[in-house]
C-alpha atoms as a PDB file:
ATOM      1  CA  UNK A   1      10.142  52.382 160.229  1.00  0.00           C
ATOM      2  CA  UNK A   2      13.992  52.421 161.619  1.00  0.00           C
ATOM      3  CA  UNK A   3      17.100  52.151 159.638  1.00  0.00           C
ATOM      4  CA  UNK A   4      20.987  52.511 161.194  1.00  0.00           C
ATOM      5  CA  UNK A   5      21.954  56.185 159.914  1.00  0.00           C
ATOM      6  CA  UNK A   6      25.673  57.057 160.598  1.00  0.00           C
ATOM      7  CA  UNK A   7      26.033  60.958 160.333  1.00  0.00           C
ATOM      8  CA  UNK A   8      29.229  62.187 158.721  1.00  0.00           C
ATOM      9  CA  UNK A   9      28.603  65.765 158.823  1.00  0.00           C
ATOM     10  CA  UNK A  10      25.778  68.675 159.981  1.00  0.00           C
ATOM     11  CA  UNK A  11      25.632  71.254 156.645  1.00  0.00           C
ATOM     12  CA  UNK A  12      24.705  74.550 157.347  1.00  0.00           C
ATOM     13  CA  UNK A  13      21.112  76.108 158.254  1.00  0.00           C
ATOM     14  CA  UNK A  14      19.719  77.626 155.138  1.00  0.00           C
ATOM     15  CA  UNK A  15      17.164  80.194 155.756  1.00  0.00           C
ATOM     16  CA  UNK A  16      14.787  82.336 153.808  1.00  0.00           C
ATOM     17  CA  UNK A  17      11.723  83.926 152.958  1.00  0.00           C
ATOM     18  CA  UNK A  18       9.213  83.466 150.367  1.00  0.00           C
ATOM     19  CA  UNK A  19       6.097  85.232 149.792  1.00  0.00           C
ATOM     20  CA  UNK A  20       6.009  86.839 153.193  1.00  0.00           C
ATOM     21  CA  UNK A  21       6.724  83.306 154.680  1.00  0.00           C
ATOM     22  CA  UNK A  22      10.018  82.490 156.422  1.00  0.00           C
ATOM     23  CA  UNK A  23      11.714  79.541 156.473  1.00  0.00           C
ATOM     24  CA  UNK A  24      14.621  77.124 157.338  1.00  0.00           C
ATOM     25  CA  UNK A  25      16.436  74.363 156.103  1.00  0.00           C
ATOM     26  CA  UNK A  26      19.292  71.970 157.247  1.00  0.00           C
ATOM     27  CA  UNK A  27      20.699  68.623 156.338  1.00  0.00           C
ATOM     28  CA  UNK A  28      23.028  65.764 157.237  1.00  0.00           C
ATOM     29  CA  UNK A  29      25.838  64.133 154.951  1.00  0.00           C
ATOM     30  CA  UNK A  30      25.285  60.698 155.913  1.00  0.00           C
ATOM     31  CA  UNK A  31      25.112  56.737 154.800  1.00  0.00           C
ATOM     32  CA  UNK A  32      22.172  53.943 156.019  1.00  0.00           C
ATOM     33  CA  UNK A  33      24.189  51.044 157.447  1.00  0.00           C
ATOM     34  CA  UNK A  34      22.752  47.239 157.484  1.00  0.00           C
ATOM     35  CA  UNK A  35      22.965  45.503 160.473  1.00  0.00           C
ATOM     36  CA  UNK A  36      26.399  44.786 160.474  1.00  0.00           C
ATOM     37  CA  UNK A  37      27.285  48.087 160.154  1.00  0.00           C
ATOM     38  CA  UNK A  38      28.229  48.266 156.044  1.00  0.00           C
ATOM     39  CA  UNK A  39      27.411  51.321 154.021  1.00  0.00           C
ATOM     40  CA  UNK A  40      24.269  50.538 152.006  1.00  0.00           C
ATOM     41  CA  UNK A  41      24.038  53.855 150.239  1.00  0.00           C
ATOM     42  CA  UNK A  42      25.195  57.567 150.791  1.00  0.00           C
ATOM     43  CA  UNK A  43      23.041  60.692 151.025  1.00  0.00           C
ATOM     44  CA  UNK A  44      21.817  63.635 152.615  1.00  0.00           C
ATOM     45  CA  UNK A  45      19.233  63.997 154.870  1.00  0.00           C
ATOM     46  CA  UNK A  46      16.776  66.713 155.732  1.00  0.00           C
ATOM     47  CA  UNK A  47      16.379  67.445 159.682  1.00  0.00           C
ATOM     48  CA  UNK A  48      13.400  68.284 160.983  1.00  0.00           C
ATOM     49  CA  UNK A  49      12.874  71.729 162.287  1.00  0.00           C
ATOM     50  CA  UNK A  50      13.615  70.292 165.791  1.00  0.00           C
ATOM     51  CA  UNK A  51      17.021  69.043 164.780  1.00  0.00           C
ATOM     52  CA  UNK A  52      18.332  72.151 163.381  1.00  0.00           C
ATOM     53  CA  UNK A  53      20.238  75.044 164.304  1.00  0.00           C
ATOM     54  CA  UNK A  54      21.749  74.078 168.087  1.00  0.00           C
ATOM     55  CA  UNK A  55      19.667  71.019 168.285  1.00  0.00           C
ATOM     56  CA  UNK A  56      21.248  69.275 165.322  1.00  0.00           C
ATOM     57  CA  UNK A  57      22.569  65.952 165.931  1.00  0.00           C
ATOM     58  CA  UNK A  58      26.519  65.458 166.451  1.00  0.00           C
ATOM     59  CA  UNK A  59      28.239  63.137 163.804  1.00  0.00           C
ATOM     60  CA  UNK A  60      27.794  59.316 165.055  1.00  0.00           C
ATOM     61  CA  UNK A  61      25.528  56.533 164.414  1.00  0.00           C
ATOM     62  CA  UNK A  62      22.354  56.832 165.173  1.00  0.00           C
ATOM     63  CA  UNK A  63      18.934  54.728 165.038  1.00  0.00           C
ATOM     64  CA  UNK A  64      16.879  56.571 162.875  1.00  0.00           C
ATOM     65  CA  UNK A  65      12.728  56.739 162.859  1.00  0.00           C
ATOM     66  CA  UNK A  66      10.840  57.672 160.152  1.00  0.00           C
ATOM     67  CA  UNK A  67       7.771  58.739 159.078  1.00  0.00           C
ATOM     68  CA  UNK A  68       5.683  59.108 156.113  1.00  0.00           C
ATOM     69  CA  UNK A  69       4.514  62.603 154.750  1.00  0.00           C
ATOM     70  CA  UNK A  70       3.136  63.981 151.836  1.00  0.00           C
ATOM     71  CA  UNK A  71       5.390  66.444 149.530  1.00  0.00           C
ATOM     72  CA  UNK A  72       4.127  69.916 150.009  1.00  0.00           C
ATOM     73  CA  UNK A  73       5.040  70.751 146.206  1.00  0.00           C
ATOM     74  CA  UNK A  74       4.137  67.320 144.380  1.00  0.00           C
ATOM     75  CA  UNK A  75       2.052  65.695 147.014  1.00  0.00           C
ATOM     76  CA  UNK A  76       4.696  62.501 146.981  1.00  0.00           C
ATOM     77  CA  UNK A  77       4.632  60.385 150.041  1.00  0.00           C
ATOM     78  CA  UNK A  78       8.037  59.649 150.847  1.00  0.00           C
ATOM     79  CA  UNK A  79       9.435  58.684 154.418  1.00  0.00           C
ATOM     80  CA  UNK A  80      10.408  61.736 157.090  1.00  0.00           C
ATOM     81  CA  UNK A  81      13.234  61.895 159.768  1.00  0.00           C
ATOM     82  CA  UNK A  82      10.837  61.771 162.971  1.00  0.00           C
ATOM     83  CA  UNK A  83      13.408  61.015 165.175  1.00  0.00           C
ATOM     84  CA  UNK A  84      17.343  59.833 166.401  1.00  0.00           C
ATOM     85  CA  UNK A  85      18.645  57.616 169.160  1.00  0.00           C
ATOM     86  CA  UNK A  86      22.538  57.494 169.702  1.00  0.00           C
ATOM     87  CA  UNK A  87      24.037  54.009 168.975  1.00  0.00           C
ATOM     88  CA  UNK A  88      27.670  54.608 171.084  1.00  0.00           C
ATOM     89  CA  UNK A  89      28.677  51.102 170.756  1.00  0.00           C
ATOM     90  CA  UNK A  90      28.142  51.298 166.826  1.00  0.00           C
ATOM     91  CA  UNK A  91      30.973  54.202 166.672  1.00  0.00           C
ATOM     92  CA  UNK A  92      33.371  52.784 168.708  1.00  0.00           C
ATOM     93  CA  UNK A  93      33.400  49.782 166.929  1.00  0.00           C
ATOM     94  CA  UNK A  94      34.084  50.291 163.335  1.00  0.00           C
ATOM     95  CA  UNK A  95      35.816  52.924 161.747  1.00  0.00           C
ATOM     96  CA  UNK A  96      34.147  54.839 159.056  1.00  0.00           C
ATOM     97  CA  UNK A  97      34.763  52.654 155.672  1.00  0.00           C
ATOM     98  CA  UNK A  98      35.886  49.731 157.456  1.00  0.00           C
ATOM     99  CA  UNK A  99      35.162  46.365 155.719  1.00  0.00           C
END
């Protein structure tokens, strides 16, 4: 599954530990565009472990691959980042909130 994901802003790594275990968190402020490059909806998205920290993404639009994974709390399947591919053209192009 792909989806146009513009990328407004990189939040900062979150790290912890819990019972013994560490972990790590990050996300992205971003929208999910439609082919002409309107805002469909605004969110935050959780980068994968390989995205975070120095290898986060820059803001910019991006093609975005997903994936689908079960919850490790609730056992949900929802859809995963798996991956980003720059879209240079897409940023040049239209201004953020342009009509």
């Amino acid at each position: 599954m792909q989806t146009i994901v513009q990328i407004f802003k990189i939040n900062e790594q979150r790290t912890g530990s819990k019972e013994g275990r560490a972990w790590a968190m990050q996300d992205a402020e971003c929208a999910l565009l439609d082919e002409s490059g309107a805002i469909q909806q605004i969110g935050v998205l959780q980068l994968p472990k390989d995205m975070q920290g120095e290898k986060a993404p820059k803001p910019g639009v991006y093609m975005g691959s997903f994936s689908l994974r079960a919850g490790l709390r609730d056992r949900r399947i929802g859809a995963v980042l798996a991956g980003l591919t720059l879209i240079p053209n897409k940023a040049a192009q239209r201004p953020v909130g342009a009509s």
